[in-house]
PDB file of N, CA and C in Angstrom:
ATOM      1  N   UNK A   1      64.195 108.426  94.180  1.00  0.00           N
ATOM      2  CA  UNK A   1      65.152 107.924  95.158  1.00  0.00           C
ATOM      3  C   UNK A   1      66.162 106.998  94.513  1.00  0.00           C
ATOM      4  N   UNK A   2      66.942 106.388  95.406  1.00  0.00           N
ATOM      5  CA  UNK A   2      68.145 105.590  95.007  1.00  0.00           C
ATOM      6  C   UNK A   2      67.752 104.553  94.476  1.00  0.00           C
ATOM      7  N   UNK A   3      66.267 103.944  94.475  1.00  0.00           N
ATOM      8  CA  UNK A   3      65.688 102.567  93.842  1.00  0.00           C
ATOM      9  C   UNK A   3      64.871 103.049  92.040  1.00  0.00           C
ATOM     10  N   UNK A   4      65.097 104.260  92.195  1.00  0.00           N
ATOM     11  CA  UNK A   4      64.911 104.814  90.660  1.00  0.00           C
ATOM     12  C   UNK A   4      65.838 104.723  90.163  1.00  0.00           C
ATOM     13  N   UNK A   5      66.911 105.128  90.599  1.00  0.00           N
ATOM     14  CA  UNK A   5      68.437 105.278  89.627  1.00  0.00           C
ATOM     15  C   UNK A   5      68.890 103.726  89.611  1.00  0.00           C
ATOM     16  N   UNK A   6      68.984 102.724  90.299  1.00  0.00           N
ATOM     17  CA  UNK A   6      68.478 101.209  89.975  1.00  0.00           C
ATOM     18  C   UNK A   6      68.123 100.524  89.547  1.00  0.00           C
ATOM     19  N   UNK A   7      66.893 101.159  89.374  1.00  0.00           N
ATOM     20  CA  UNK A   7      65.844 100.202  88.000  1.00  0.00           C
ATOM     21  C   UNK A   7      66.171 100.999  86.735  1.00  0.00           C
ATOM     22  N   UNK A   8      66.592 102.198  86.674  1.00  0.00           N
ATOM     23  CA  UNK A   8      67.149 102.793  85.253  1.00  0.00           C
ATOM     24  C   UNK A   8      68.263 101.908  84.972  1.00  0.00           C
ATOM     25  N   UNK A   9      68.918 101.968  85.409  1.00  0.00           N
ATOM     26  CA  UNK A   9      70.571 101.247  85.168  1.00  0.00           C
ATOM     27  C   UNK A   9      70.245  99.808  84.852  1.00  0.00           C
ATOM     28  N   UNK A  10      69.499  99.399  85.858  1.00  0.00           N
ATOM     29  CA  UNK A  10      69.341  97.526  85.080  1.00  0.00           C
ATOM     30  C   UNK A  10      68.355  97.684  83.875  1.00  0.00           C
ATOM     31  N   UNK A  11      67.347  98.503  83.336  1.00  0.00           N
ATOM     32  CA  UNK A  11      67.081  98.879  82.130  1.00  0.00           C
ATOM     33  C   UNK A  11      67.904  98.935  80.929  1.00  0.00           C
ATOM     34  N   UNK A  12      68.789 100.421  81.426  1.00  0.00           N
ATOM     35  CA  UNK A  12      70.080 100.371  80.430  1.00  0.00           C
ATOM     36  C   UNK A  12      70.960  98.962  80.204  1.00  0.00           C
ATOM     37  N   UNK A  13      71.097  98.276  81.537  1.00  0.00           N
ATOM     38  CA  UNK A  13      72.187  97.743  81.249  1.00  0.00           C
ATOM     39  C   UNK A  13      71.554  96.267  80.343  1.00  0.00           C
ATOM     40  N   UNK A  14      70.356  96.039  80.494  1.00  0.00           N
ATOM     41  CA  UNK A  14      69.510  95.108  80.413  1.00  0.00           C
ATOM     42  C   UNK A  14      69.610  95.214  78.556  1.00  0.00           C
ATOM     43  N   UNK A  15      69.537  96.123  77.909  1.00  0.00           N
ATOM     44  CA  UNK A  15      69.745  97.460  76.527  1.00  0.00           C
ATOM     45  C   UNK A  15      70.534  96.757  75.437  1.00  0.00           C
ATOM     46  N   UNK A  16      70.884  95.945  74.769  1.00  0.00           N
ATOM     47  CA  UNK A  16      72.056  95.414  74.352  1.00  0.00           C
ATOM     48  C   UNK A  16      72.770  97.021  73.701  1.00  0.00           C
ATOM     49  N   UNK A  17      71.741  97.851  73.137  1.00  0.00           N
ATOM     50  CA  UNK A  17      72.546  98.919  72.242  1.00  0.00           C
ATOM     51  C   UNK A  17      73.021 100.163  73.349  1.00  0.00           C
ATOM     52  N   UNK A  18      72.496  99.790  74.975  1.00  0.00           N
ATOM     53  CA  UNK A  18      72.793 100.780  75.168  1.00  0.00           C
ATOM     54  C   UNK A  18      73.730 100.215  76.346  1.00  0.00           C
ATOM     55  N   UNK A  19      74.089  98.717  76.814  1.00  0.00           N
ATOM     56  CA  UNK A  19      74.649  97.669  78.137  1.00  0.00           C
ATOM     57  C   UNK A  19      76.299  98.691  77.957  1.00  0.00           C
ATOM     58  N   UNK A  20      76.317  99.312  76.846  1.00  0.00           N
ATOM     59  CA  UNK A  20      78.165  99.356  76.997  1.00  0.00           C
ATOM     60  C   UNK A  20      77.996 100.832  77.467  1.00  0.00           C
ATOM     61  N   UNK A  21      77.338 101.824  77.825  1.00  0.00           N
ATOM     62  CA  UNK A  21      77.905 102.999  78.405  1.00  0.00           C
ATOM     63  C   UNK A  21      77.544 103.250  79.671  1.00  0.00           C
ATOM     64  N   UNK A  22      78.787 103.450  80.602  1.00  0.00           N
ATOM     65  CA  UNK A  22      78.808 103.482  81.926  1.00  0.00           C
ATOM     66  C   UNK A  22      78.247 104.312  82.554  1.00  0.00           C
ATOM     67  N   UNK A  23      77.309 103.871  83.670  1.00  0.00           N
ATOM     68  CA  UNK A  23      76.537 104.044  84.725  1.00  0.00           C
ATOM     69  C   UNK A  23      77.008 105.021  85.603  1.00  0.00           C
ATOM     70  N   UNK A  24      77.325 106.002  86.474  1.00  0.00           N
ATOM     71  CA  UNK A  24      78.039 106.398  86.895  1.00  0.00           C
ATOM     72  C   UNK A  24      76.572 107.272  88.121  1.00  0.00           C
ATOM     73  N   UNK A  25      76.784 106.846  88.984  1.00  0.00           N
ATOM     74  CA  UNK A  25      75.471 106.684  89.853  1.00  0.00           C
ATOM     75  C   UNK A  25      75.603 107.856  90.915  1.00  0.00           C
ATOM     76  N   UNK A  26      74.837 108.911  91.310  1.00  0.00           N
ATOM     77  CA  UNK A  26      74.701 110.305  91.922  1.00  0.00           C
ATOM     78  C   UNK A  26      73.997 109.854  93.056  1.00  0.00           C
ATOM     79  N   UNK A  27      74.177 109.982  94.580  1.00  0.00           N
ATOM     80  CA  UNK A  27      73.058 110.212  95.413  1.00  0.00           C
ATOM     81  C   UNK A  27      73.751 110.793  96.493  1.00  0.00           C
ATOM     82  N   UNK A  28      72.884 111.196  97.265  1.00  0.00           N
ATOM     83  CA  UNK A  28      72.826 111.784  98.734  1.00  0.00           C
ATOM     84  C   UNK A  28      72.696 110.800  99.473  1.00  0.00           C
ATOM     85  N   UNK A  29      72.686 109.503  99.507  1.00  0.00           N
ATOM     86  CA  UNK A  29      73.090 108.542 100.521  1.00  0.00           C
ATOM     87  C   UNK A  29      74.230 107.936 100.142  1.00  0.00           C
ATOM     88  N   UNK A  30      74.874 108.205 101.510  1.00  0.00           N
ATOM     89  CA  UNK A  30      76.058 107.342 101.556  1.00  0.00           C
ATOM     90  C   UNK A  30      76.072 105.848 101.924  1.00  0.00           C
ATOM     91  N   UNK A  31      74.728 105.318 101.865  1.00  0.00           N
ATOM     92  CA  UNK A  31      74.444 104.079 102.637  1.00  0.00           C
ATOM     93  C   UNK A  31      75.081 102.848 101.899  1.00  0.00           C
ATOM     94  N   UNK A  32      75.419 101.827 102.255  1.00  0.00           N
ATOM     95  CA  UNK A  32      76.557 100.888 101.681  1.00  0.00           C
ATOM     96  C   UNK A  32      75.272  99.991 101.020  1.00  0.00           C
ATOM     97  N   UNK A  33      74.279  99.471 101.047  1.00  0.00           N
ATOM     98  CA  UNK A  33      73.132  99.021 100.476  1.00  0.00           C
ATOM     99  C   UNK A  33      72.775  99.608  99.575  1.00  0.00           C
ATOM    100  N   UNK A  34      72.676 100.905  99.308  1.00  0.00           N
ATOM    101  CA  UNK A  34      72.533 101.549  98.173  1.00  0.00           C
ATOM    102  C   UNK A  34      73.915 101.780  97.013  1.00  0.00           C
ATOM    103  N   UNK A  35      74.854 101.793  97.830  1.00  0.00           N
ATOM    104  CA  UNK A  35      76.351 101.266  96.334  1.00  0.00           C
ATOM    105  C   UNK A  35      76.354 100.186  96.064  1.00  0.00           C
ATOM    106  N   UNK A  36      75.887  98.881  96.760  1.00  0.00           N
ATOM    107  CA  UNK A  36      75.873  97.812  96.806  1.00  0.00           C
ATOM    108  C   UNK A  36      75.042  97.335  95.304  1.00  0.00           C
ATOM    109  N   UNK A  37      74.133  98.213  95.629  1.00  0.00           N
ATOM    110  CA  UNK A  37      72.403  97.627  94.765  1.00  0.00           C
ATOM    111  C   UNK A  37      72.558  98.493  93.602  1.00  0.00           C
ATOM    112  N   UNK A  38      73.408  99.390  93.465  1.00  0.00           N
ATOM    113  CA  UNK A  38      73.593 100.039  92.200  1.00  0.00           C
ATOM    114  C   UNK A  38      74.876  99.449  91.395  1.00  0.00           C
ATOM    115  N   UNK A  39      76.081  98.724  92.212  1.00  0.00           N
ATOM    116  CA  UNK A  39      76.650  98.110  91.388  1.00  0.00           C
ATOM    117  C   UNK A  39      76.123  97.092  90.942  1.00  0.00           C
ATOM    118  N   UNK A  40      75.828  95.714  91.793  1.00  0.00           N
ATOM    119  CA  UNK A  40      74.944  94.986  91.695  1.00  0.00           C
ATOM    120  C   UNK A  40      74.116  95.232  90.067  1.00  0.00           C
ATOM    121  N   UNK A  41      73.531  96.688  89.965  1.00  0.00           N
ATOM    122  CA  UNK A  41      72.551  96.370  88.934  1.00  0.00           C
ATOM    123  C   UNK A  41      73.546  96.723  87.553  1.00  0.00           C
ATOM    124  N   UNK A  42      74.803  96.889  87.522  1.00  0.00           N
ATOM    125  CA  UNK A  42      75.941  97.156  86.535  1.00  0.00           C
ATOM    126  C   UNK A  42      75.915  98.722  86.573  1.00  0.00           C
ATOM    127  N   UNK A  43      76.218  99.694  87.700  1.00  0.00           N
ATOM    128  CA  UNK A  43      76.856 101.280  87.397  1.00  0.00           C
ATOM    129  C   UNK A  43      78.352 100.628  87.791  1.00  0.00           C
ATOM    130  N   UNK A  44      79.212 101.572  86.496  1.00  0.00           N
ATOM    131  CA  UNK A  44      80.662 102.009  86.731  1.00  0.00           C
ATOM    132  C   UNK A  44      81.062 102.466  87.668  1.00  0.00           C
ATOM    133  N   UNK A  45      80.131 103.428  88.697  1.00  0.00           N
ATOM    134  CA  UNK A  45      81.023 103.890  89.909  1.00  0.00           C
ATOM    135  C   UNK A  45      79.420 104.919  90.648  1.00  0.00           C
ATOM    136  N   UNK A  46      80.246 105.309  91.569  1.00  0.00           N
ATOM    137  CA  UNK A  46      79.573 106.010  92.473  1.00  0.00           C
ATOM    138  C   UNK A  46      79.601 107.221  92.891  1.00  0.00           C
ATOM    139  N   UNK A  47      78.891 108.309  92.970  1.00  0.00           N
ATOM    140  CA  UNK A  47      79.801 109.609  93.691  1.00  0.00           C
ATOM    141  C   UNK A  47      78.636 109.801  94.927  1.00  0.00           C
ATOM    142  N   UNK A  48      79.130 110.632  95.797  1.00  0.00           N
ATOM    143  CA  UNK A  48      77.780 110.880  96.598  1.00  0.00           C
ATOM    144  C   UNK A  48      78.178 112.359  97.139  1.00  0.00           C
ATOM    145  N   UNK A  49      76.790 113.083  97.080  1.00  0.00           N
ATOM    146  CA  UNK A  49      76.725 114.829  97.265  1.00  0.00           C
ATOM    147  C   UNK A  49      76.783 114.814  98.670  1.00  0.00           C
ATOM    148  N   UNK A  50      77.524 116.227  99.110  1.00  0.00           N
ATOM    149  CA  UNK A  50      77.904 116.763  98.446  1.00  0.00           C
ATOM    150  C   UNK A  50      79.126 116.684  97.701  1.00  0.00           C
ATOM    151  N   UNK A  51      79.606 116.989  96.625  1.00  0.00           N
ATOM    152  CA  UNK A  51      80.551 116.972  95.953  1.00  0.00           C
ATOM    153  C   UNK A  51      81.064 117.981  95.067  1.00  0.00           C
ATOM    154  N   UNK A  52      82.392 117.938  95.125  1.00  0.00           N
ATOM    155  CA  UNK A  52      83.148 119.154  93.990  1.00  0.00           C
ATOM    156  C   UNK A  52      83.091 119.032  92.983  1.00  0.00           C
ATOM    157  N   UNK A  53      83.043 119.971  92.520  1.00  0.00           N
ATOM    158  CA  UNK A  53      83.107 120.335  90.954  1.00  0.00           C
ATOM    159  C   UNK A  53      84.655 119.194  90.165  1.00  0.00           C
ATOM    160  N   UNK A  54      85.894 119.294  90.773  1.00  0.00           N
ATOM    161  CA  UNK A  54      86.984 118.379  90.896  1.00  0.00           C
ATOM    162  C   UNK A  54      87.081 116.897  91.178  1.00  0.00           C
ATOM    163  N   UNK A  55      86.056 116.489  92.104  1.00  0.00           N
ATOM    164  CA  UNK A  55      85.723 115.119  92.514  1.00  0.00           C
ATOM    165  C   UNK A  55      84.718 114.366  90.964  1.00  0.00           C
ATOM    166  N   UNK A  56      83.868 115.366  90.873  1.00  0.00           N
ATOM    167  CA  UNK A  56      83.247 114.589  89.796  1.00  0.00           C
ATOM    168  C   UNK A  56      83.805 114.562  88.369  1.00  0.00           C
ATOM    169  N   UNK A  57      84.816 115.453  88.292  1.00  0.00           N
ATOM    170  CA  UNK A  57      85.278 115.689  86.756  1.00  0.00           C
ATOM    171  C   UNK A  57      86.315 114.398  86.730  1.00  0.00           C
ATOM    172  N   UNK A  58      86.642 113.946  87.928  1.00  0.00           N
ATOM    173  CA  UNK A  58      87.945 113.317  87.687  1.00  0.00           C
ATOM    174  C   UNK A  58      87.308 111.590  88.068  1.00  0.00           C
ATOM    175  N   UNK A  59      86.016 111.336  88.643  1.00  0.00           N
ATOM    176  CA  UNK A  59      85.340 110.650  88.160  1.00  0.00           C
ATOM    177  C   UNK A  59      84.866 110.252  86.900  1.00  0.00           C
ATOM    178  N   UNK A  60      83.980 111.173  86.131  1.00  0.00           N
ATOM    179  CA  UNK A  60      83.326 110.827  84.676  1.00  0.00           C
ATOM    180  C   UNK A  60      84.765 111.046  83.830  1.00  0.00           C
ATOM    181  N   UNK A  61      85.901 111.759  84.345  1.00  0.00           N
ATOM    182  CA  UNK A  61      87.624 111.647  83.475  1.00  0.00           C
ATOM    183  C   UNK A  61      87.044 110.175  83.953  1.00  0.00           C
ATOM    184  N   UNK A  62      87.345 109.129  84.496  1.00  0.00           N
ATOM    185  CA  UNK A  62      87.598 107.708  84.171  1.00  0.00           C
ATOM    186  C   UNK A  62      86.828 107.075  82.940  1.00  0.00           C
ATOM    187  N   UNK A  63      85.941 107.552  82.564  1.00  0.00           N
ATOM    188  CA  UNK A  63      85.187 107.204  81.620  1.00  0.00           C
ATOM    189  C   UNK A  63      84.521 107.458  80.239  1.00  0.00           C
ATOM    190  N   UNK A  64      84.880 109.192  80.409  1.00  0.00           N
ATOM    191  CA  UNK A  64      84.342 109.948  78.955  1.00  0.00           C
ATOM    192  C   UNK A  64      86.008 110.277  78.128  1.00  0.00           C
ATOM    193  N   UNK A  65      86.230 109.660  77.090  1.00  0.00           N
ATOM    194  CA  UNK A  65      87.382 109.843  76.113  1.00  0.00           C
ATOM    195  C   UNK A  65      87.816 111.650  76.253  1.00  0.00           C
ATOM    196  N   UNK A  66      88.987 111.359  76.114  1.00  0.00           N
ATOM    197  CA  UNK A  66      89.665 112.795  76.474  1.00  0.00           C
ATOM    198  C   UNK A  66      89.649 113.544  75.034  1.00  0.00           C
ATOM    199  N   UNK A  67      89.160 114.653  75.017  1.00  0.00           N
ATOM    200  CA  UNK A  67      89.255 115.078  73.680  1.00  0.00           C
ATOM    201  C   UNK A  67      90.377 115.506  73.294  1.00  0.00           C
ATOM    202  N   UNK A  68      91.233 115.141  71.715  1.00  0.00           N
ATOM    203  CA  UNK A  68      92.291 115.847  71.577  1.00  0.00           C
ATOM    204  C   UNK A  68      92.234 117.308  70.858  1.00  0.00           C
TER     205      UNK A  68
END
């Protein structure tokens, strides 16, 4: 559930070798307690399913280097 992807992220972020790569957090609740508690634990952003193939590319585009 959404309190797994939570305690992963404050793990990672907790990580010194791993605190710098962004979180970018998946669920099926849209509940505002659960974006809350995942930024809260340091994710970059949020998406929530269902979702397009377009919505998420242009999400993780904010964050994965563009290849030349």
């Amino acid at each position: 559930g959404a309190s797994g992807g939570v305690a992963l992220t404050e793990r990672i972020k907790s990580t010194p070798d791993l605190a710098a790569i962004p979180v970018v957090m998946l669920s099926g609740e849209a509940r505002l307690d659960t974006l809350v508690r995942s930024m809260e634990a340091g994710a970059a952003d949020f998406i929530v399913k269902p979702f397009t193939r377009e919505a998420l590319l242009a999400k993780l585009g904010k964050y994965l280097p563009v290849a030349a």
